[in-house]
N, C-alpha and C. Protein backbone atom coordinates (compact mmCIF):
# COMPACT_ATOMS: atom_id res chain seq x y z
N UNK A 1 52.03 48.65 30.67
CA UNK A 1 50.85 47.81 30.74
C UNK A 1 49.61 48.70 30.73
N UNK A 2 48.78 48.38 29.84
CA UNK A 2 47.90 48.77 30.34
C UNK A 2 46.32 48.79 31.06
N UNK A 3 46.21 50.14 31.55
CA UNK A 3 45.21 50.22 33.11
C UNK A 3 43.98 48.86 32.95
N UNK A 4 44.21 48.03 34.08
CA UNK A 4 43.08 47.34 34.06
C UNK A 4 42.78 47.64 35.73
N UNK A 5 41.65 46.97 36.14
CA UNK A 5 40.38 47.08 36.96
C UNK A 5 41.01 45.76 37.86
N UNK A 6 41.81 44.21 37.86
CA UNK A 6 42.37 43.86 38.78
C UNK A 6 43.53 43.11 38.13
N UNK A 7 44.45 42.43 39.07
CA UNK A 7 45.33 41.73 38.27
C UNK A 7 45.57 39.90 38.62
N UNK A 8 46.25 39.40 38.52
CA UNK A 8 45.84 38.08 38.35
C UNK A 8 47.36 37.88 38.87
N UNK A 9 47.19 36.91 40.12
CA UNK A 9 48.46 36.62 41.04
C UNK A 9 49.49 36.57 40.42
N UNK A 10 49.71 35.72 39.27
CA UNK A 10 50.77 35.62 38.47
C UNK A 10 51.37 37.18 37.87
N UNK A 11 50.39 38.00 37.91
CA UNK A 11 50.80 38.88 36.94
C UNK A 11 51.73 39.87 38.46
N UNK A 12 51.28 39.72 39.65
CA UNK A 12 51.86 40.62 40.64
C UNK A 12 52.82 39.59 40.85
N UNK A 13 53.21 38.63 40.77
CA UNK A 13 54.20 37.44 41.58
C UNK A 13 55.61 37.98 40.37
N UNK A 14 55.03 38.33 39.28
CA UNK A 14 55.94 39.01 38.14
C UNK A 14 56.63 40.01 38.37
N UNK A 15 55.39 40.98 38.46
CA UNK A 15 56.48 42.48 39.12
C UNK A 15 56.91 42.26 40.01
N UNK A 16 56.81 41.69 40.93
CA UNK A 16 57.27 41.46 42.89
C UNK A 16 58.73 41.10 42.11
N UNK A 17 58.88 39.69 41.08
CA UNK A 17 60.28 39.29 40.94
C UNK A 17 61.15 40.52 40.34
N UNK A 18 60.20 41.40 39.29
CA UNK A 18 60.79 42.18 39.05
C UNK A 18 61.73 42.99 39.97
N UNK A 19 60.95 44.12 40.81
CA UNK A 19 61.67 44.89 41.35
C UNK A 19 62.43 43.91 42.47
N UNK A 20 62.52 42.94 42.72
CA UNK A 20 63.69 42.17 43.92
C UNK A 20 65.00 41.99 42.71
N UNK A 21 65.14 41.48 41.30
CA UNK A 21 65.97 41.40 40.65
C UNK A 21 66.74 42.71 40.08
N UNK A 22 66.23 44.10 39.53
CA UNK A 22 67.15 44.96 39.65
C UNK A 22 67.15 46.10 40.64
N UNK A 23 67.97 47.14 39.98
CA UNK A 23 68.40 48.20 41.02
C UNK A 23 68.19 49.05 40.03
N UNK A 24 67.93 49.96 40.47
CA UNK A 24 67.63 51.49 40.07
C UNK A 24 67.99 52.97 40.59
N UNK A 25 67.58 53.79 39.64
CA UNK A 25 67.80 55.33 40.36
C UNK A 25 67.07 55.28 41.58
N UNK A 26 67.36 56.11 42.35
CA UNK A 26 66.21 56.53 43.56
C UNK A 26 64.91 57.47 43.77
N UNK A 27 65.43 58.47 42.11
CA UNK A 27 64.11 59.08 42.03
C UNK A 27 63.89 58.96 40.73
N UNK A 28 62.28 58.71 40.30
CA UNK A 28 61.73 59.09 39.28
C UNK A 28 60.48 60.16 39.14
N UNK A 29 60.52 60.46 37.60
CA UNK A 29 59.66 61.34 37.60
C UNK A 29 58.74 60.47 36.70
N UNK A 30 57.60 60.62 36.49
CA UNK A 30 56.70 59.58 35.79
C UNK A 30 55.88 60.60 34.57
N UNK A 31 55.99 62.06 35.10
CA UNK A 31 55.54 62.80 34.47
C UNK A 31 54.06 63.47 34.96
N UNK A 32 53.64 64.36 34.44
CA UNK A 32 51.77 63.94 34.88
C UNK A 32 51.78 64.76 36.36
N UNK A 33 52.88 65.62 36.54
CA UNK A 33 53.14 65.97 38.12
C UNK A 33 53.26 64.78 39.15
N UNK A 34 53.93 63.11 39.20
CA UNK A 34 53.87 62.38 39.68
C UNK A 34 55.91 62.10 39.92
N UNK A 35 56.39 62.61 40.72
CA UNK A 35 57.55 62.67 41.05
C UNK A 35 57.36 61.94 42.43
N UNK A 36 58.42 60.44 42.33
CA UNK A 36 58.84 60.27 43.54
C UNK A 36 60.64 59.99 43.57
N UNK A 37 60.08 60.51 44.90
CA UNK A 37 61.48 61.12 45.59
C UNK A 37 62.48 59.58 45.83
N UNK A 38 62.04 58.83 46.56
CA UNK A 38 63.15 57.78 46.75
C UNK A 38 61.82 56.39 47.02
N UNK A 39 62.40 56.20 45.62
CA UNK A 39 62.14 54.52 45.21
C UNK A 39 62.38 53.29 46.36
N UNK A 40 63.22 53.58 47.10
CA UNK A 40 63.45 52.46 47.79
C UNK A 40 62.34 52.67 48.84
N UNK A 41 61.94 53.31 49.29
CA UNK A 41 61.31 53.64 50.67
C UNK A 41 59.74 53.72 49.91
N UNK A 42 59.48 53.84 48.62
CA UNK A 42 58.05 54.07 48.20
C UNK A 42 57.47 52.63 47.29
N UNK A 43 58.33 52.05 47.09
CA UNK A 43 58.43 50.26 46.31
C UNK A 43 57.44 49.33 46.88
N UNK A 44 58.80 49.12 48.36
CA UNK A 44 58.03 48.17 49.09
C UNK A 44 56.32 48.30 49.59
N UNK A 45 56.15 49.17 50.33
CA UNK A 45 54.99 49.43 50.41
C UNK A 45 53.40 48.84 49.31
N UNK A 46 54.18 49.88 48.05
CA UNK A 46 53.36 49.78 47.24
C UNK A 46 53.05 48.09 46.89
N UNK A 47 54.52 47.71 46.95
CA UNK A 47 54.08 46.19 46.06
C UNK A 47 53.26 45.03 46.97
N UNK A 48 53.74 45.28 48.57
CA UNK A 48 52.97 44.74 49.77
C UNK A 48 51.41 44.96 49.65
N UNK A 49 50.87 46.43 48.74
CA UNK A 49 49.55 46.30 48.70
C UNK A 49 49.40 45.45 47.55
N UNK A 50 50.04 44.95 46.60
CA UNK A 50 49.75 44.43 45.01
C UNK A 50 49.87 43.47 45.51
N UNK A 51 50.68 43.06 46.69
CA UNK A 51 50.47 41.20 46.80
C UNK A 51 49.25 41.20 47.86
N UNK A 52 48.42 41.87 48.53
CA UNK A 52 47.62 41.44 49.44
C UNK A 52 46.61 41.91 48.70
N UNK A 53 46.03 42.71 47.52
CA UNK A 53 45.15 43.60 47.44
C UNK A 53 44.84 43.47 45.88
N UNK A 54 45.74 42.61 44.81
CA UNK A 54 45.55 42.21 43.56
C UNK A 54 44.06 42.13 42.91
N UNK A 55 43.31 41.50 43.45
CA UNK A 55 42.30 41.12 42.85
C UNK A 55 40.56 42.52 43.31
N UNK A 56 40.83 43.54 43.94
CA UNK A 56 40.43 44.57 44.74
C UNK A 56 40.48 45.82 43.95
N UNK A 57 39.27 45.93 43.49
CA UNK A 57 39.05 47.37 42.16
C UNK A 57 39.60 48.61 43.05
N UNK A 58 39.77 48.49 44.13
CA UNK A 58 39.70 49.70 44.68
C UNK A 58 41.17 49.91 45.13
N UNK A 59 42.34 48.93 44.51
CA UNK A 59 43.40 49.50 44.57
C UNK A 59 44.55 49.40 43.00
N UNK A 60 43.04 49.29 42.06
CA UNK A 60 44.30 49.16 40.59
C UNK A 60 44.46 50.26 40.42
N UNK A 61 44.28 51.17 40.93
CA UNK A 61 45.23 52.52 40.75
C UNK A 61 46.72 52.65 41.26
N UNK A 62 46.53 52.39 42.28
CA UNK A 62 47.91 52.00 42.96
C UNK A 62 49.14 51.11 42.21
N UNK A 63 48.52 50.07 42.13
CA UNK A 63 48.52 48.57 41.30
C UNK A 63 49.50 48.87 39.69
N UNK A 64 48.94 50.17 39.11
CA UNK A 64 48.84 50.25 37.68
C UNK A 64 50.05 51.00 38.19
N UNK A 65 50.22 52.06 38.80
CA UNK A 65 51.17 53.02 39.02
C UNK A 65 52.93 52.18 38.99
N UNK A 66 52.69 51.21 39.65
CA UNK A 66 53.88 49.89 40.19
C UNK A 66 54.19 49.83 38.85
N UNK A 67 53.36 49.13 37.38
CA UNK A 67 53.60 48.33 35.95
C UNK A 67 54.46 50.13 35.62
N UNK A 68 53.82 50.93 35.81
CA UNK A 68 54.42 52.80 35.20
C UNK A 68 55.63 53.13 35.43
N UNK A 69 55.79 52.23 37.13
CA UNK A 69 57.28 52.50 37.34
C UNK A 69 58.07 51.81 36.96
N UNK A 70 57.79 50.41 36.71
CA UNK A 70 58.79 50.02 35.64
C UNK A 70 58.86 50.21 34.52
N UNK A 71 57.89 50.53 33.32
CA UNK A 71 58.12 50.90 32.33
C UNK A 71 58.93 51.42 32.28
N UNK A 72 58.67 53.10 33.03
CA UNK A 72 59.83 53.84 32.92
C UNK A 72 61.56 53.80 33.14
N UNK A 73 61.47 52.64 34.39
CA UNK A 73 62.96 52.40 34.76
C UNK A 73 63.21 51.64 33.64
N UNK A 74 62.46 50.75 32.91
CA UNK A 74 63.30 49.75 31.95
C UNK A 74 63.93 50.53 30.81
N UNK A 75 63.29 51.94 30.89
CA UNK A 75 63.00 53.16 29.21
C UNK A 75 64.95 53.35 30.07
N UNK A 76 65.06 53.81 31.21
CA UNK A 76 66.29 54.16 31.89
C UNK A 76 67.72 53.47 32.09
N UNK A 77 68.45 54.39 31.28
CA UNK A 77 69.94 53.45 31.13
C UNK A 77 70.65 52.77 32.52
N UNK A 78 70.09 53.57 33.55
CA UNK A 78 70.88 53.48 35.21
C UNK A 78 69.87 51.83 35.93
N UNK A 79 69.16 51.53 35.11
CA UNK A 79 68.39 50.27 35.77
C UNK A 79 69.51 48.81 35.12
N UNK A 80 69.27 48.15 36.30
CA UNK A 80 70.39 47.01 36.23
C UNK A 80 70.04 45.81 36.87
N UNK A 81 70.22 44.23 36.28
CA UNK A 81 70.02 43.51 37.01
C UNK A 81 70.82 43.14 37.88
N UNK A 82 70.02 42.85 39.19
CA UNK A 82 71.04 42.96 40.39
C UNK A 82 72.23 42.23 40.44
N UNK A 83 72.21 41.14 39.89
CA UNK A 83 73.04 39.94 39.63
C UNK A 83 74.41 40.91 38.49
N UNK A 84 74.25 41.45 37.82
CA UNK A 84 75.32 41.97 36.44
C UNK A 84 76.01 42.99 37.41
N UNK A 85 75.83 43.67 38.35
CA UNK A 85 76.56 44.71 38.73
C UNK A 85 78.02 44.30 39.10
């Protein structure tokens, strides 16, 4: 996706379903020197600010980073919907 300035409830109520429906590696690298270590413990957080903080210029950085990490997991053969396992 790309970087915008805020996002629009629907568009975070999207990713939120996203990451609750699959499973993934535990670490990614995003590139850019942006390596995280374990996904599960760095997710929630993040997406808790995308549902309280969506419409707030001062966290679509954060915000944008969330749409990056899925790109990349979807680019990733080890991502799965939770339901197919």
């Amino acid at each position: 996706m790309e970087y915008k300035t805020t996002y629009t409830k629907a568009e975070i109520d999207e990713l939120v379903n996203w990451f609750a429906t699959h499973t993934f590696e535990k670490e990614l690298d995003l590139g850019g020197g942006l390596y995280i270590k374990n996904l599960d413990e760095t997710i929630p957080p993040m997406l808790h600010v995308a549902q309280t903080k969506y419409d707030n210029k001062t966290f679509s950085g954060q915000i944008h980073q969330l749409f990056r990490i899925r790109e990349a997991l979807l680019s990733s053969a080890s991502t799965r919907l939770v339901n197919s396992m």
